[in-house]
N, C-alpha and C. Protein backbone atom coordinates (compact mmCIF):
# COMPACT_ATOMS: atom_id res chain seq x y z
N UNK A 1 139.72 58.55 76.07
CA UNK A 1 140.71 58.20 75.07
C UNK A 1 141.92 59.11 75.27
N UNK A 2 143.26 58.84 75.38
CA UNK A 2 144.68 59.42 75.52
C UNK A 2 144.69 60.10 74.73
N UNK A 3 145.03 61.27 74.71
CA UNK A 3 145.52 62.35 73.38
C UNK A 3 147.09 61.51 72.82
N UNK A 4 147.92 61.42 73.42
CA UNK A 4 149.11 60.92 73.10
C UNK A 4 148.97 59.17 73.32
N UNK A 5 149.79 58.60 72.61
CA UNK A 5 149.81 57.06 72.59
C UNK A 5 151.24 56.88 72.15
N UNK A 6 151.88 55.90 73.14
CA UNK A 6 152.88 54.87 72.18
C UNK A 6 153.12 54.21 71.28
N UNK A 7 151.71 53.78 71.05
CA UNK A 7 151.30 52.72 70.04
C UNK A 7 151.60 53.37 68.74
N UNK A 8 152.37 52.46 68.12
CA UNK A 8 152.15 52.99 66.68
C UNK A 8 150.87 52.73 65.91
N UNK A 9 150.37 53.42 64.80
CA UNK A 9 149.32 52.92 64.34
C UNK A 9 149.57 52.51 63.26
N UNK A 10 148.73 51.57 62.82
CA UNK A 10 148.66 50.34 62.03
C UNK A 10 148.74 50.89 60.88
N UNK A 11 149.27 50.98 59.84
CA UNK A 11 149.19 51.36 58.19
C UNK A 11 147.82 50.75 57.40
N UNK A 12 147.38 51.80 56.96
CA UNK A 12 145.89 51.56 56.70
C UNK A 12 146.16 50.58 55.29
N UNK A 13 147.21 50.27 55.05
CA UNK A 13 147.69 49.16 53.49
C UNK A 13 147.61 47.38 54.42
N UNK A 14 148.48 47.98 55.58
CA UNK A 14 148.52 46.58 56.19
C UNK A 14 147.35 45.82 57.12
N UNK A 15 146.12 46.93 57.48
CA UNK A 15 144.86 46.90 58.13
C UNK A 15 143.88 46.62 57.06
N UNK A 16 143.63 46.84 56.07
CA UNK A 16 143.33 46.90 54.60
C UNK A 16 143.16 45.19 54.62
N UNK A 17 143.97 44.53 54.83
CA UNK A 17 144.36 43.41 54.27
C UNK A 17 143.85 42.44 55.47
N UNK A 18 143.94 42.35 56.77
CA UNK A 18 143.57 41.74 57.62
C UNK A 18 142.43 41.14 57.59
N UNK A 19 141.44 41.33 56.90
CA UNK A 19 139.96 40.78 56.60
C UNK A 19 139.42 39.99 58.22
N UNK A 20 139.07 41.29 58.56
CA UNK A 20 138.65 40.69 60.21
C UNK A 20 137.76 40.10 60.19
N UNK A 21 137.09 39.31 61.13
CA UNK A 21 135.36 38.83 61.46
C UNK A 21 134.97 40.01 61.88
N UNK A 22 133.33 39.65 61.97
CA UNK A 22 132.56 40.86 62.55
C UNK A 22 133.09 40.25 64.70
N UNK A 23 133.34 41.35 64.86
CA UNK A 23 133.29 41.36 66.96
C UNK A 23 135.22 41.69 67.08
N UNK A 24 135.98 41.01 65.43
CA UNK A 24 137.64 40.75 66.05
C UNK A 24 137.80 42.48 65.79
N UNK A 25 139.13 42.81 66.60
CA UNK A 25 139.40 44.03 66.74
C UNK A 25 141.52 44.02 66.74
N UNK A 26 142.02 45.07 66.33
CA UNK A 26 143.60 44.73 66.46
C UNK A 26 144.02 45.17 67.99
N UNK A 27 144.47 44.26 68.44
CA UNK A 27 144.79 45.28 69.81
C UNK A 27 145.93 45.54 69.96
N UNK A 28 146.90 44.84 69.12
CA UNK A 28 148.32 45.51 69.26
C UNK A 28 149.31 45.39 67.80
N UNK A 29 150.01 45.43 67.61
CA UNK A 29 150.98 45.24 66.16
C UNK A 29 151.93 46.02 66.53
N UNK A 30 153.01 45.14 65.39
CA UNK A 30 154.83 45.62 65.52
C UNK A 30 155.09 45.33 63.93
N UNK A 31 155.97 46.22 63.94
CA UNK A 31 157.09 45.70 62.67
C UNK A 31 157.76 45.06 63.00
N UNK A 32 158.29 44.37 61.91
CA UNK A 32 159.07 42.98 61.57
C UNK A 32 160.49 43.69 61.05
N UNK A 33 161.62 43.16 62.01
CA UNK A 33 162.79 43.69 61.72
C UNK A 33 163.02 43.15 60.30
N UNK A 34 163.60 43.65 59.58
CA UNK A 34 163.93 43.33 57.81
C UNK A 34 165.25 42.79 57.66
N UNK A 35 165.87 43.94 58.57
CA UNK A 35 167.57 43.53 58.92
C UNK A 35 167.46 41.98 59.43
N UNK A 36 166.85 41.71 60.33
CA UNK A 36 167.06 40.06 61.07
C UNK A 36 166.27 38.88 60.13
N UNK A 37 165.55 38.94 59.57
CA UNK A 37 164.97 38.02 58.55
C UNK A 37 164.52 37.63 57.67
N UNK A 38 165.16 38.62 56.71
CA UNK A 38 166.04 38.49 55.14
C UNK A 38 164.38 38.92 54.57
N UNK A 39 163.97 39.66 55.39
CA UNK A 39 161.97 40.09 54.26
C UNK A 39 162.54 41.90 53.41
N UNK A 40 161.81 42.46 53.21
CA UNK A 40 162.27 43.40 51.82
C UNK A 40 162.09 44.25 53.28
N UNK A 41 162.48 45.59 53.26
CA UNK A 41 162.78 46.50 54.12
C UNK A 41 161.13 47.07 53.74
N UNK A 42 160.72 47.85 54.83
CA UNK A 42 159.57 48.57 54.90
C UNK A 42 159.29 49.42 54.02
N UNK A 43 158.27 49.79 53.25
CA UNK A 43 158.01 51.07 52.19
C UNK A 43 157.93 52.16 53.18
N UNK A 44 158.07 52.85 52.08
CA UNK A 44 157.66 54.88 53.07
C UNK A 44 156.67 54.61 53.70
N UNK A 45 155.35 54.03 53.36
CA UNK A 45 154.18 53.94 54.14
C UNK A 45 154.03 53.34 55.37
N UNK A 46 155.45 52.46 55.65
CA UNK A 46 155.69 51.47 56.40
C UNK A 46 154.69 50.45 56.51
N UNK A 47 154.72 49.80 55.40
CA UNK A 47 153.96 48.33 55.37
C UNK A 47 155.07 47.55 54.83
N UNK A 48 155.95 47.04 55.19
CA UNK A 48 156.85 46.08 55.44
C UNK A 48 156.25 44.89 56.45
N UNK A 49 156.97 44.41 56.53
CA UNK A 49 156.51 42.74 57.06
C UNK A 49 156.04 43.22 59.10
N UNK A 50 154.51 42.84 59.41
CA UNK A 50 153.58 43.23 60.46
C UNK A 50 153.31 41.85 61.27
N UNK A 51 153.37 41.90 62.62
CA UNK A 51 152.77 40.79 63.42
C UNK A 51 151.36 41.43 63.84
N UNK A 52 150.40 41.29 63.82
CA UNK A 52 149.38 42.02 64.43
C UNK A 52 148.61 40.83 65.54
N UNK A 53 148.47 41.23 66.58
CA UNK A 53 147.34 40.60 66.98
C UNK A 53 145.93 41.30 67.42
N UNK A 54 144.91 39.79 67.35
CA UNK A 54 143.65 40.76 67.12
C UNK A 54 143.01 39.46 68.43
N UNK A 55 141.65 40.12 68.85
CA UNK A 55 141.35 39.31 69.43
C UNK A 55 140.93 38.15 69.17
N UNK A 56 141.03 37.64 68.12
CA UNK A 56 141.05 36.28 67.92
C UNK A 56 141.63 35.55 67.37
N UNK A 57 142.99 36.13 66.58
CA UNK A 57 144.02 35.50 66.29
C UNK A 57 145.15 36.28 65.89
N UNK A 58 146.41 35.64 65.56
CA UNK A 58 147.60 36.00 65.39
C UNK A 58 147.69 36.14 63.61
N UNK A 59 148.32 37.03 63.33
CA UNK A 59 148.07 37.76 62.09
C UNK A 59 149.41 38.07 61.60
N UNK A 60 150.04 37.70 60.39
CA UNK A 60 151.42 37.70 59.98
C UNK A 60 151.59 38.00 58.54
N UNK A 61 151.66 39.48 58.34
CA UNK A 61 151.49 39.93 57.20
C UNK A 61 152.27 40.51 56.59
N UNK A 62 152.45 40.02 55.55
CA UNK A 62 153.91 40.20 54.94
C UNK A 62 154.11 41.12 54.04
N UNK A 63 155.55 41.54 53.50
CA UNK A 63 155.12 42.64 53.16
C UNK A 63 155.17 42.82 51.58
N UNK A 64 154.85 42.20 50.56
CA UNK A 64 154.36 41.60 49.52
C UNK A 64 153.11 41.62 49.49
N UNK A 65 152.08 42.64 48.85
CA UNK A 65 150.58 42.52 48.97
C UNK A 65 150.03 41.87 48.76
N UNK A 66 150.55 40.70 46.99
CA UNK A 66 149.60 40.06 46.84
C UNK A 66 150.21 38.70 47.82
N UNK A 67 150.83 38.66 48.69
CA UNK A 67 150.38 37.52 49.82
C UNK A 67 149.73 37.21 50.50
N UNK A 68 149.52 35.98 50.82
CA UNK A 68 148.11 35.93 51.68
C UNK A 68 148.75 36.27 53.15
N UNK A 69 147.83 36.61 54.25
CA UNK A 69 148.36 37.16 55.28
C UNK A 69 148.06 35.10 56.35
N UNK A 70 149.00 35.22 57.11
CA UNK A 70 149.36 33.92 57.58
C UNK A 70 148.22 34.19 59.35
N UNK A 71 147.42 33.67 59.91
CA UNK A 71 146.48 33.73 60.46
C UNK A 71 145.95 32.58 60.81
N UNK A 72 146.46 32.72 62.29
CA UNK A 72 146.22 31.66 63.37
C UNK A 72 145.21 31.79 64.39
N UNK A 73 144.45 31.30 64.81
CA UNK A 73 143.97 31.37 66.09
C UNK A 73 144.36 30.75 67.33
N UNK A 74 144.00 31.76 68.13
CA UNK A 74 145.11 31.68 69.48
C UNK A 74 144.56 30.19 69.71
N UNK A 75 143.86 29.87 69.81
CA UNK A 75 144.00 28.58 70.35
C UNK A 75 145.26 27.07 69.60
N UNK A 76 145.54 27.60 68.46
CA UNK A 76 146.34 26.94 67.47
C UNK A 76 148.09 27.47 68.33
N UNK A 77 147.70 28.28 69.23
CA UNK A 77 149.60 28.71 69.59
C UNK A 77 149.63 27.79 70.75
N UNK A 78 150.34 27.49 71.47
CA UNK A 78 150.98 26.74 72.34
C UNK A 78 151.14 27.60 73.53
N UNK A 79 152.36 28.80 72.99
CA UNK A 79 153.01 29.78 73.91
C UNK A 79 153.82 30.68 73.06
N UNK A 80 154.59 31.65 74.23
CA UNK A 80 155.46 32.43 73.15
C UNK A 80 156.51 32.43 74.33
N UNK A 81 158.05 32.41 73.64
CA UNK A 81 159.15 32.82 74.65
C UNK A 81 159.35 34.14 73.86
N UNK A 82 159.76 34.82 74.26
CA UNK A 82 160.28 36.56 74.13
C UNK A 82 162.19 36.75 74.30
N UNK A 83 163.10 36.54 73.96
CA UNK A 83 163.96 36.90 74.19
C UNK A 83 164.28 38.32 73.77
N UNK A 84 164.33 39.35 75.19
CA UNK A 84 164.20 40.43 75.72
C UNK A 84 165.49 41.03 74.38
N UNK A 85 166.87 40.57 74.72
CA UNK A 85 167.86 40.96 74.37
C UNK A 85 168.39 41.23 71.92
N UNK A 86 167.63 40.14 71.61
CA UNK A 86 167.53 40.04 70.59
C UNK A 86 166.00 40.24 69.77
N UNK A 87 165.23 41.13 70.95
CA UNK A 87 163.59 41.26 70.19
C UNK A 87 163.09 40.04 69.29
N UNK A 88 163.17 38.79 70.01
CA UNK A 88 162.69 37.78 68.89
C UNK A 88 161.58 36.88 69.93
N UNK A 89 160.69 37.01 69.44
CA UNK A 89 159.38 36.48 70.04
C UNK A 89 159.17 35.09 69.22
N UNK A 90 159.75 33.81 70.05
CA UNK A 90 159.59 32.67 69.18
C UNK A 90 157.83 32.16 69.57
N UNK A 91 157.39 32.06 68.22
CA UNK A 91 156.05 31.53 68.51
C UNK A 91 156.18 30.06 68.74
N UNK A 92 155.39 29.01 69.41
CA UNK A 92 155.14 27.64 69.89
C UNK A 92 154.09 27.14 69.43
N UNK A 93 153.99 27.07 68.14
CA UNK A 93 152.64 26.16 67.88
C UNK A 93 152.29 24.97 68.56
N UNK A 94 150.56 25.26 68.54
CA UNK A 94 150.50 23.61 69.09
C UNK A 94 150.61 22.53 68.41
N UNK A 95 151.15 22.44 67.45
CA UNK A 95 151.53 21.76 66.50
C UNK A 95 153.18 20.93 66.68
N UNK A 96 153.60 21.75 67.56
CA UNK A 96 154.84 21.36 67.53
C UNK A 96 156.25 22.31 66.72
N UNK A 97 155.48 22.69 66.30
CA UNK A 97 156.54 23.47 65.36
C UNK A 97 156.94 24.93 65.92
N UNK A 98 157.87 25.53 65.42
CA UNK A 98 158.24 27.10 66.24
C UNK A 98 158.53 28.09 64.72
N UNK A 99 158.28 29.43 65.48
CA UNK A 99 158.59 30.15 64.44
C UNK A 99 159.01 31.57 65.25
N UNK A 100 160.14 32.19 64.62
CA UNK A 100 161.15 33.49 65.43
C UNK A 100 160.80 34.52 64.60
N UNK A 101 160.13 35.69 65.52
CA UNK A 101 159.40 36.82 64.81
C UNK A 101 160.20 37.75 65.34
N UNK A 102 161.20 38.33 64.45
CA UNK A 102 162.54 39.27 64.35
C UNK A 102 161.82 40.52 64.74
N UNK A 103 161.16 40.91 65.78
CA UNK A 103 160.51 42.53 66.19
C UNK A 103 161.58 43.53 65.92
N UNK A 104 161.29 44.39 64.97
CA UNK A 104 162.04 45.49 65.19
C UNK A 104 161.96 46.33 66.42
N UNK A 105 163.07 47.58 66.62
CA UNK A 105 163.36 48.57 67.34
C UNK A 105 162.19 49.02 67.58
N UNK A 106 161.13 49.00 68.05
CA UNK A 106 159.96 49.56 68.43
C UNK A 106 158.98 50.14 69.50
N UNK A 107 158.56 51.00 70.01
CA UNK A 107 158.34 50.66 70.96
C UNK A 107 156.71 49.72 71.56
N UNK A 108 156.35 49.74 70.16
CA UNK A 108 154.93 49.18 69.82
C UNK A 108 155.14 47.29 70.16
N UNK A 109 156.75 47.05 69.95
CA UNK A 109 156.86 45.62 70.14
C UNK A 109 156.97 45.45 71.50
N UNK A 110 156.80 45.79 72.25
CA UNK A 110 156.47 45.54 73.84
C UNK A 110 155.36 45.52 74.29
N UNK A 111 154.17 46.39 73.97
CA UNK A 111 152.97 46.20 73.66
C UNK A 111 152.34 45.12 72.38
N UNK A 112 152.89 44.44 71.85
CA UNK A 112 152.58 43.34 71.28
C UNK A 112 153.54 42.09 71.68
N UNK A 113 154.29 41.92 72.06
CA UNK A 113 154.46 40.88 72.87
C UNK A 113 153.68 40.55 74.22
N UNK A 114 153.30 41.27 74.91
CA UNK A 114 152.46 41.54 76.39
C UNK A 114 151.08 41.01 75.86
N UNK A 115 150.76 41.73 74.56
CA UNK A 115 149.26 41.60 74.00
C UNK A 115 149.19 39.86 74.08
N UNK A 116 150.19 39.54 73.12
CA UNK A 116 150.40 38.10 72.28
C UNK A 116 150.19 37.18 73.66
N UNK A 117 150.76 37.05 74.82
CA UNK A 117 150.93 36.45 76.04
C UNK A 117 149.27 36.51 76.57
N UNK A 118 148.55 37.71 76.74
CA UNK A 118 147.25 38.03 77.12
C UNK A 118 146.54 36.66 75.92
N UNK A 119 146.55 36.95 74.86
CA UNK A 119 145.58 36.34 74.18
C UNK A 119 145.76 35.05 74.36
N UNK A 120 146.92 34.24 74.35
CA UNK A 120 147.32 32.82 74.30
C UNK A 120 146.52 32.64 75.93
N UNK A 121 146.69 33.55 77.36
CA UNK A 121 146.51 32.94 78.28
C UNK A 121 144.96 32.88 78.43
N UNK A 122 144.07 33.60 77.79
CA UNK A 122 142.73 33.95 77.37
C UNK A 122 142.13 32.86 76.89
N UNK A 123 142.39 31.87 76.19
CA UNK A 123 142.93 30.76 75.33
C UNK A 123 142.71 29.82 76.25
N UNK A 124 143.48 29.53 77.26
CA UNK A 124 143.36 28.63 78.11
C UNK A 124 142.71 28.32 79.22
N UNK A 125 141.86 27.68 79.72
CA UNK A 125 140.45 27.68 80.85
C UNK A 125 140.87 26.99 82.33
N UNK A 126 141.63 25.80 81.45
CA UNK A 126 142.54 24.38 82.64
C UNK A 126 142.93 23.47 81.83
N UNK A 127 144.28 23.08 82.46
CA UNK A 127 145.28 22.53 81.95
C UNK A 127 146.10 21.55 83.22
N UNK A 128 146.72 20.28 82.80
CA UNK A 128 146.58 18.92 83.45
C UNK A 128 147.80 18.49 82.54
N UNK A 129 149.01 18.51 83.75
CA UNK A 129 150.22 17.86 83.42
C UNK A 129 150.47 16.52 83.40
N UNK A 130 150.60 15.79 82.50
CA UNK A 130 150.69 14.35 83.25
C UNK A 130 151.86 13.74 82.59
N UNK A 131 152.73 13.23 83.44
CA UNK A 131 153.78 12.11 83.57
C UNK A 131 153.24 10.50 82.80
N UNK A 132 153.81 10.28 81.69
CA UNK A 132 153.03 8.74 81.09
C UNK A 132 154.16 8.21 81.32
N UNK A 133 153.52 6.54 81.35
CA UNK A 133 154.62 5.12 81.59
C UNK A 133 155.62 5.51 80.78
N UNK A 134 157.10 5.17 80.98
CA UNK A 134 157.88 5.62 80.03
C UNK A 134 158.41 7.18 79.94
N UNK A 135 157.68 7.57 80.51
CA UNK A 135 158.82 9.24 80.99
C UNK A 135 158.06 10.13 79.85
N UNK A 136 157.30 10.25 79.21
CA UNK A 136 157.20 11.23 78.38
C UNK A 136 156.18 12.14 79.24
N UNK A 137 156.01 13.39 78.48
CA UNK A 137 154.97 14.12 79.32
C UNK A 137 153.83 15.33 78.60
N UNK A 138 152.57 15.23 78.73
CA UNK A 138 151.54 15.23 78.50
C UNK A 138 151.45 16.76 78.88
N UNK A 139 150.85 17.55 78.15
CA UNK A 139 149.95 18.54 78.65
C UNK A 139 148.74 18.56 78.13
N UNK A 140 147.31 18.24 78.81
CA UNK A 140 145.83 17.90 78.19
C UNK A 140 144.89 19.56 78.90
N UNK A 141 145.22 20.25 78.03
CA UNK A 141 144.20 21.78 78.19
C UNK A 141 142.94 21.79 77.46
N UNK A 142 141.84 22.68 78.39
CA UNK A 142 140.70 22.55 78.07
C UNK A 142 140.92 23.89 77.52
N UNK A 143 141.04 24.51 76.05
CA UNK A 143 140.64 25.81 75.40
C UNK A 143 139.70 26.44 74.99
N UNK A 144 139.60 27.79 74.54
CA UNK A 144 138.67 28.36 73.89
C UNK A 144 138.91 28.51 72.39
N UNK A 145 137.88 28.20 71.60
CA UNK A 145 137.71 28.28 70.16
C UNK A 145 137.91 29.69 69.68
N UNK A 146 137.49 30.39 68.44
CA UNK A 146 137.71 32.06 68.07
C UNK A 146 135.79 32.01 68.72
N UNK A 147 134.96 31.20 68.51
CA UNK A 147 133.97 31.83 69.00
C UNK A 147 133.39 31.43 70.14
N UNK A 148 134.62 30.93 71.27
CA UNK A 148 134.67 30.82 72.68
C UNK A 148 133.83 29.41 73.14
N UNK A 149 133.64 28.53 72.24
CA UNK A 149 133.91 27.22 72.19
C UNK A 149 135.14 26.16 73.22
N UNK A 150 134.25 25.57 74.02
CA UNK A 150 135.27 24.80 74.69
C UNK A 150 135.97 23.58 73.83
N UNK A 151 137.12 23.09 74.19
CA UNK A 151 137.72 22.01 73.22
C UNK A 151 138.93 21.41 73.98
N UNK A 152 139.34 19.78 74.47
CA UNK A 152 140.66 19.71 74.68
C UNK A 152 141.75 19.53 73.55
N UNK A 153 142.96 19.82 73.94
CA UNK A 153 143.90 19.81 73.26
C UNK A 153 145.03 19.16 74.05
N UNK A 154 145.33 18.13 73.51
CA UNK A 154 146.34 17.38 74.14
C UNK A 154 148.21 17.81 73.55
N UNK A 155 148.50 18.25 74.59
CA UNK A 155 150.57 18.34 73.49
C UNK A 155 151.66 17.85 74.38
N UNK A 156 152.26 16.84 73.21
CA UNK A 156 153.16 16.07 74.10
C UNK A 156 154.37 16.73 73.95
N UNK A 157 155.04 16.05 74.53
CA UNK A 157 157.30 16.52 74.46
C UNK A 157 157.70 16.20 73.37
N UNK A 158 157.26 15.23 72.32
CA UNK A 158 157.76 14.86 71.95
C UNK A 158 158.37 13.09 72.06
N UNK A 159 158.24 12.44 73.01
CA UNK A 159 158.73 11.39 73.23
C UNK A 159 157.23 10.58 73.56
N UNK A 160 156.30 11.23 73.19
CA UNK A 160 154.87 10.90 73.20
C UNK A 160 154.35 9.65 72.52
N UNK A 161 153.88 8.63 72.71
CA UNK A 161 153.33 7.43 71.23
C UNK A 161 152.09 6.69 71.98
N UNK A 162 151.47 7.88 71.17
CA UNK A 162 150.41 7.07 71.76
C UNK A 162 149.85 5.70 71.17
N UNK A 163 150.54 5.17 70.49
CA UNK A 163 149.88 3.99 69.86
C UNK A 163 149.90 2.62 71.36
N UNK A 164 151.25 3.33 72.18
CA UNK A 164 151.19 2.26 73.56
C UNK A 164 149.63 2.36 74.41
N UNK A 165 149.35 1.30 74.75
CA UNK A 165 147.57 1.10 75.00
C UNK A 165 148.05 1.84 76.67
N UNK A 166 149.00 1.76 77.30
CA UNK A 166 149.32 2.12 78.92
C UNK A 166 149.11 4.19 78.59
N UNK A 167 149.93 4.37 77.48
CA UNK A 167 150.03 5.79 77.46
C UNK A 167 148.59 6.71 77.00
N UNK A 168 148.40 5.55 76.00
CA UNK A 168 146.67 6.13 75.48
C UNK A 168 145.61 6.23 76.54
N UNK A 169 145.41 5.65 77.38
CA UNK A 169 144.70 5.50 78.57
C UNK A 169 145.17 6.54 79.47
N UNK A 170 146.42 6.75 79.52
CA UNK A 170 146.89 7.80 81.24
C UNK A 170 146.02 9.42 79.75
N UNK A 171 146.37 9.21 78.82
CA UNK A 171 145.83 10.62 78.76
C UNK A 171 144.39 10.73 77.99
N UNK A 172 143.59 9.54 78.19
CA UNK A 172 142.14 9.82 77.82
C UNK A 172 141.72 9.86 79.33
N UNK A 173 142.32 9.47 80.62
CA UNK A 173 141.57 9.31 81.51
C UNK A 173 142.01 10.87 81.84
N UNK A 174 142.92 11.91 81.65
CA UNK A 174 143.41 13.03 81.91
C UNK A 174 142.33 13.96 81.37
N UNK A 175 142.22 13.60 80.26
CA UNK A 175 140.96 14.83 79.26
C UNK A 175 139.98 14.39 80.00
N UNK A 176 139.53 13.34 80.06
CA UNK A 176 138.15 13.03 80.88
C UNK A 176 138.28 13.79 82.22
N UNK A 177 139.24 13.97 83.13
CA UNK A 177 138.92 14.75 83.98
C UNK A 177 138.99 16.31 83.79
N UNK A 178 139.57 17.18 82.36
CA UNK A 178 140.24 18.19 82.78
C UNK A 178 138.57 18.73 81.79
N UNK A 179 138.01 17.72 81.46
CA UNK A 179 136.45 17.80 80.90
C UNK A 179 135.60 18.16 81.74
N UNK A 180 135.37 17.05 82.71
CA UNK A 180 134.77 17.02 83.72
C UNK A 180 134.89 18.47 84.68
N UNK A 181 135.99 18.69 84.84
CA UNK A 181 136.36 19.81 85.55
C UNK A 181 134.99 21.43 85.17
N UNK A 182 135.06 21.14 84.00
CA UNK A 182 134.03 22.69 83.59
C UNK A 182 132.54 22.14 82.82
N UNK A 183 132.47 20.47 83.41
CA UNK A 183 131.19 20.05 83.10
C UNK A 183 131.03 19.30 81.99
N UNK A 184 131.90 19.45 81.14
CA UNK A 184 131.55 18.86 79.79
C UNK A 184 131.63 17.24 79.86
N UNK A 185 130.89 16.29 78.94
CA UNK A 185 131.28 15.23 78.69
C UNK A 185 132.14 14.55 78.40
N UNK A 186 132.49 13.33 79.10
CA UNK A 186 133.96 13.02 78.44
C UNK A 186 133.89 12.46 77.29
């Protein structure tokens, strides 16, 4: 174990609150700039608004106690882009939706962005691009669950419908192979 660390350590108010499973562990956390996204500035204790990740999911804890803390599992993220210059780590749900996590000045937010990238790619087993009739485009990944459960997950562009019987087919015959690939049934 390092006598010295970069890492900041976690505020035992904002660890307090995380309500882990038995096996999850934090492996990295940052503060949440206050200045960039209008949340209340940090207390002395510094429990102000926390991204934590743990090994089994993404953890967004705000800095209002009695809130509930917002808690995803990596398999629920998509990806993350990082823009280096403005510390804003936009999350990619697989949902479709995005969300911009204002990292403060830290040096702990470099070690949790790196972390956040590890866990999402941990997440993923095999993954199968596919081009459908009509130009839209498919990504069909075989993931891991929080208790390492295989599962596909299909995410389109957006210009996706599957109600067309040509497009529904190019990506059931896609999962069926990206299934097949690690054995499972289609």
């Amino acid at each position: 174990m390092a006598l010295f660390s970069r890492r900041r350590r976690l505020p035992d108010a904002v660890r307090r609150r995380l309500d882990l499973a038995h096996g999850d562990t934090v492996l990295a956390a940052a503060p949440l700039d206050p200045a960039r996204g209008g949340e209340v500035a940090q207390d002395a204790d510094g429990t102000g608004r926390w991204a934590v990740v743990t090994r089994r999911a993404l953890h967004l804890v705000d800095a209002d106690p009695d809130a509930d803390v917002a808690r995803t599992p990596w398999s629920d993220v998509d990806r993350g882009t990082l823009d280096a210059e403005s510390r804003t780590l936009t999350v990619h749900w697989a949902s479709g939706a995005t969300t911009d996590l204002a990292l403060a000045d830290d040096p702990a937010a470099r070690d949790l962005a790196q972390t956040f990238r590890e866990r999402v790619q941990q997440s993923v087993v095999h993954v199968e691009h596919v081009t459908l009739p009509g130009g839209g485009r498919v990504r069909v990944a075989l993931r891991r669950d929080e208790e390492g459960a295989l599962f596909t997950q299909t995410i389109g562009d957006g210009r996706v419908d599957l109600r067309d019987p040509s497009a529904a087919r190019v990506v059931a015959e896609a999962e069926a192979r990206v299934r097949a690939e690690v054995g499972l049934p289609a």
